[in-house]
C-alpha atoms as a PDB file:
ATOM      1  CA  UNK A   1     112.401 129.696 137.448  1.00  0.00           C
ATOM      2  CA  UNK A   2     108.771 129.085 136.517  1.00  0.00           C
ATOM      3  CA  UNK A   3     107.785 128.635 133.271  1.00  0.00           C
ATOM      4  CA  UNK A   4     105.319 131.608 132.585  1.00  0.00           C
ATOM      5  CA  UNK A   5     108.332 133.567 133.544  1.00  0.00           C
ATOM      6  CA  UNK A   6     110.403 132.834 130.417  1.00  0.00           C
ATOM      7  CA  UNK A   7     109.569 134.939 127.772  1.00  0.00           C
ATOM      8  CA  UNK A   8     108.538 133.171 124.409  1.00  0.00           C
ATOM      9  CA  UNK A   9     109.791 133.469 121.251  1.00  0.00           C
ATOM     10  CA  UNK A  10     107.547 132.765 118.115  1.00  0.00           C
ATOM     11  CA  UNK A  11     109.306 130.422 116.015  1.00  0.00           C
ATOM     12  CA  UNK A  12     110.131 131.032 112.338  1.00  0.00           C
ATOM     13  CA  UNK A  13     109.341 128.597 109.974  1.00  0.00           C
ATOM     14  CA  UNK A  14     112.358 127.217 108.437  1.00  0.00           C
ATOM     15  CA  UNK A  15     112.802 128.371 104.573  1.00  0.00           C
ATOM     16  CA  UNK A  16     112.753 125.234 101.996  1.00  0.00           C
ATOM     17  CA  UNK A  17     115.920 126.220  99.595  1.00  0.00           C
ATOM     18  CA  UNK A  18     115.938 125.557  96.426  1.00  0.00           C
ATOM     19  CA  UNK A  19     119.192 123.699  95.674  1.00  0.00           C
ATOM     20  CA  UNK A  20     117.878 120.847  97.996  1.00  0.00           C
ATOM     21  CA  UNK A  21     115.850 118.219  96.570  1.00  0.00           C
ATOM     22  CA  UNK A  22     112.286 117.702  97.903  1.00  0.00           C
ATOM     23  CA  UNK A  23     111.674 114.525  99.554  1.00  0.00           C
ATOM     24  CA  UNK A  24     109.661 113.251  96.911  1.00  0.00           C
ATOM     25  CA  UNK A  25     112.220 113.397  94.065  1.00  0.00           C
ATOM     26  CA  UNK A  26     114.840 111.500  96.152  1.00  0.00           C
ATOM     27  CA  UNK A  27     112.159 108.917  96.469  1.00  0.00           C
ATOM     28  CA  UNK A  28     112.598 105.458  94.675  1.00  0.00           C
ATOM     29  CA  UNK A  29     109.572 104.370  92.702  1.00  0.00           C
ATOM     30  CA  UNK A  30     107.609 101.507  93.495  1.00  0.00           C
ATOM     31  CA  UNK A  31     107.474  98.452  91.880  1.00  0.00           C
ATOM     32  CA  UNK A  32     104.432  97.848  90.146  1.00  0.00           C
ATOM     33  CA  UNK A  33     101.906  95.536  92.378  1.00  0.00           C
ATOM     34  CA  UNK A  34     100.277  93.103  91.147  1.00  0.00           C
ATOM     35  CA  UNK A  35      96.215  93.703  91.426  1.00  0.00           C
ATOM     36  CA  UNK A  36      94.168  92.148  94.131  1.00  0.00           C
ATOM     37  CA  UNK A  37      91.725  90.376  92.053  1.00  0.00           C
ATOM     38  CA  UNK A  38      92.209  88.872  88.713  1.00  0.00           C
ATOM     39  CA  UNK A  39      88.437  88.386  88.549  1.00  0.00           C
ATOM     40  CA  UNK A  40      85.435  90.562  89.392  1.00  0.00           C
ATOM     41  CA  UNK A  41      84.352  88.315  92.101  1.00  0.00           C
ATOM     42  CA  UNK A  42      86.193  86.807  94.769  1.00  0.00           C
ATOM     43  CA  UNK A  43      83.730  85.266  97.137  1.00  0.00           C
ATOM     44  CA  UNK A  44      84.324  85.955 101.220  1.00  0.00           C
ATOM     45  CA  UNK A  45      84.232  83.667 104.170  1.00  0.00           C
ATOM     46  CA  UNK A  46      80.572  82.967 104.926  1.00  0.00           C
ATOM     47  CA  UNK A  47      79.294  83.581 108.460  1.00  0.00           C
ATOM     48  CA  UNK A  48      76.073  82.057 109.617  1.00  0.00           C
ATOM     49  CA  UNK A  49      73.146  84.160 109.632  1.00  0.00           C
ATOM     50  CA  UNK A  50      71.358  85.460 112.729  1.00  0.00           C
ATOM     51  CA  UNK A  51      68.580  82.658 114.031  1.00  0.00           C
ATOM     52  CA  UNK A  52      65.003  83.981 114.789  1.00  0.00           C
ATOM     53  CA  UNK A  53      64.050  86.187 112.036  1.00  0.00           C
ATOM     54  CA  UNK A  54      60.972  85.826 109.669  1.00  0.00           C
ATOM     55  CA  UNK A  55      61.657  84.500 106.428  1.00  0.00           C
ATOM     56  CA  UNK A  56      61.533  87.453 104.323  1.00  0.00           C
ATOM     57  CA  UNK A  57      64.021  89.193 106.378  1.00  0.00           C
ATOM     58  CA  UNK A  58      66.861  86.307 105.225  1.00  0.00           C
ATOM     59  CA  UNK A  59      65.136  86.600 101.728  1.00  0.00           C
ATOM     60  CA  UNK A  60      65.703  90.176 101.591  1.00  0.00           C
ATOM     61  CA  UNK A  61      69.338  90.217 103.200  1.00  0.00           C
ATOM     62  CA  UNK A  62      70.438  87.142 100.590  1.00  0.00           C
ATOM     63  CA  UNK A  63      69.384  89.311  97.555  1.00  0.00           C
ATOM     64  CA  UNK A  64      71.035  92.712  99.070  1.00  0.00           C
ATOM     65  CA  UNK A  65      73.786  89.963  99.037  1.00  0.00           C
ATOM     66  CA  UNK A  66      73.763  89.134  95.739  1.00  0.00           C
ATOM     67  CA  UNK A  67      72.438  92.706  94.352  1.00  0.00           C
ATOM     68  CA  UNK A  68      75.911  93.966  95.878  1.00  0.00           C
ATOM     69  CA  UNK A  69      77.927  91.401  94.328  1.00  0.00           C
ATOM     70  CA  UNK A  70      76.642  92.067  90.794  1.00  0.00           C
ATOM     71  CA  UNK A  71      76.953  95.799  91.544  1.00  0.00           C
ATOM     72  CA  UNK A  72      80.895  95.778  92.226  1.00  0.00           C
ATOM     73  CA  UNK A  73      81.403  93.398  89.530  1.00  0.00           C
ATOM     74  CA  UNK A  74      79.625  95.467  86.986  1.00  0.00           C
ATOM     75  CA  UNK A  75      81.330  98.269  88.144  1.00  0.00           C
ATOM     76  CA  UNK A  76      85.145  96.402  87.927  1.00  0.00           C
ATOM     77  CA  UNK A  77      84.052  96.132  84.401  1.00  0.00           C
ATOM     78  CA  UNK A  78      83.167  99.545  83.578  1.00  0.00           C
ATOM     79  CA  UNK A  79      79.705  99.791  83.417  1.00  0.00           C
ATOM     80  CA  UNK A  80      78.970 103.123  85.989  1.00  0.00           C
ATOM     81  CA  UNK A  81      75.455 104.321  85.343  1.00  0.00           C
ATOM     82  CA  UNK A  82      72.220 102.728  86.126  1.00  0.00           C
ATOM     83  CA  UNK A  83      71.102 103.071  82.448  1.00  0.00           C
ATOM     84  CA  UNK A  84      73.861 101.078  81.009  1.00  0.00           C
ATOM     85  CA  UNK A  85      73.002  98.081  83.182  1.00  0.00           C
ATOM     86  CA  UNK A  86      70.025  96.610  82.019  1.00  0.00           C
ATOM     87  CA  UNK A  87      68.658  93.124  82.909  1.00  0.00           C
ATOM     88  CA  UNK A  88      70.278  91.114  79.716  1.00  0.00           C
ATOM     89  CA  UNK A  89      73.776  92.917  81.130  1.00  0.00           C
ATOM     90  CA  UNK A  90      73.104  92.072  84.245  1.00  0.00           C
ATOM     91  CA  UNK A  91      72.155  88.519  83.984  1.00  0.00           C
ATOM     92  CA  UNK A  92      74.924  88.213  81.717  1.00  0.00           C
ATOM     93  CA  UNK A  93      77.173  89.433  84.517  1.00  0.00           C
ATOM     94  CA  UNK A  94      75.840  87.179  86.878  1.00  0.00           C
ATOM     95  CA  UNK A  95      76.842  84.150  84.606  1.00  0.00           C
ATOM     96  CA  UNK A  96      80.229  85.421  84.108  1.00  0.00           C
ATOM     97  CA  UNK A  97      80.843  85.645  87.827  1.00  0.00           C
ATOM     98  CA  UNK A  98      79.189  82.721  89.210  1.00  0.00           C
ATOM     99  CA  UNK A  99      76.135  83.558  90.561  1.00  0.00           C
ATOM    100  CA  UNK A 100      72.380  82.432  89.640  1.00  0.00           C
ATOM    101  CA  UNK A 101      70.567  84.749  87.054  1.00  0.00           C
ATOM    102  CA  UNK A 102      68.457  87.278  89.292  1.00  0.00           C
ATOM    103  CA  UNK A 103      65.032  87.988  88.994  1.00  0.00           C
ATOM    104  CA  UNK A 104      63.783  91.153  88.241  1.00  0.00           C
ATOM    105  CA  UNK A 105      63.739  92.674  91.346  1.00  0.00           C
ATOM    106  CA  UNK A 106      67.283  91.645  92.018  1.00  0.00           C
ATOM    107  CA  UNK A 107      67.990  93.484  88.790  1.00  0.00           C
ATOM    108  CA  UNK A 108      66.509  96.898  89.917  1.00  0.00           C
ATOM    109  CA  UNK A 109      67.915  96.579  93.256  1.00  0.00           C
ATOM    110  CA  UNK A 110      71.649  96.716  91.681  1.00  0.00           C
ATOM    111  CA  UNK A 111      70.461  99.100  89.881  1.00  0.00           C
ATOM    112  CA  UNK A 112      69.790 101.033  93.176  1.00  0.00           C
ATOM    113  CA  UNK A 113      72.923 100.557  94.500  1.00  0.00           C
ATOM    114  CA  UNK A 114      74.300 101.751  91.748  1.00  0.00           C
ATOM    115  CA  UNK A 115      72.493 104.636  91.367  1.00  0.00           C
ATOM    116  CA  UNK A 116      72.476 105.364  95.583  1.00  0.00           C
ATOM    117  CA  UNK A 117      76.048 104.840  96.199  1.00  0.00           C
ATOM    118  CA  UNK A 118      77.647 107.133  93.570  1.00  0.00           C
END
């Protein structure tokens, strides 16, 4: 018998009842994990940059680079609007993690990032 020959029946969708517990209350709770990083800044594996660019192309990338960093690591540590990070803050930042104090422009471009990627 072909297939368009056999009548079809909508089917109902099954009613939840009420004595039954939902799935997530028979659930066990998970054990508390431990956090990913202890610190702001956990540096990656470095991969070698592209040959045969001009200069201020790597110059621009490494402070992107660095501009990120400070970005997520002032975020991890609560500061979350442009305004609150100024330049001591940041610099201060950049001591605390690691890095070498930024210049100005460094400064305003984390600034960017934070204000661009919210």
């Amino acid at each position: 018998m072909p297939a368009a020959a056999i009548p079809s029946v909508p089917a109902k969708p099954a009613a939840r009842s009420r004595n039954r517990p939902s799935s997530r209350a028979s659930r066990t709770p998970c054990p508390a994990q431990q956090p990913l990083l202890d610190v702001p800044y956990v540096p990656l594996e470095k991969h070698p940059l592209p040959p045969g660019r001009p200069r201020e192309w790597y110059i621009t990338h490494n402070r992107r680079l660095k501009a990120m960093r400070l970005a997520i690591a002032l975020l991890d540590t609560g500061v979350y609007v442009p305004n609150q990070a100024s330049n001591v803050r940041i610099r201060t930042m950049a001591e605390t993690v690691g890095i070498h104090p930024p210049s100005d422009t460094t400064c305003h471009m984390v600034r960017a990032f934070m204000r661009y990627n919210r």
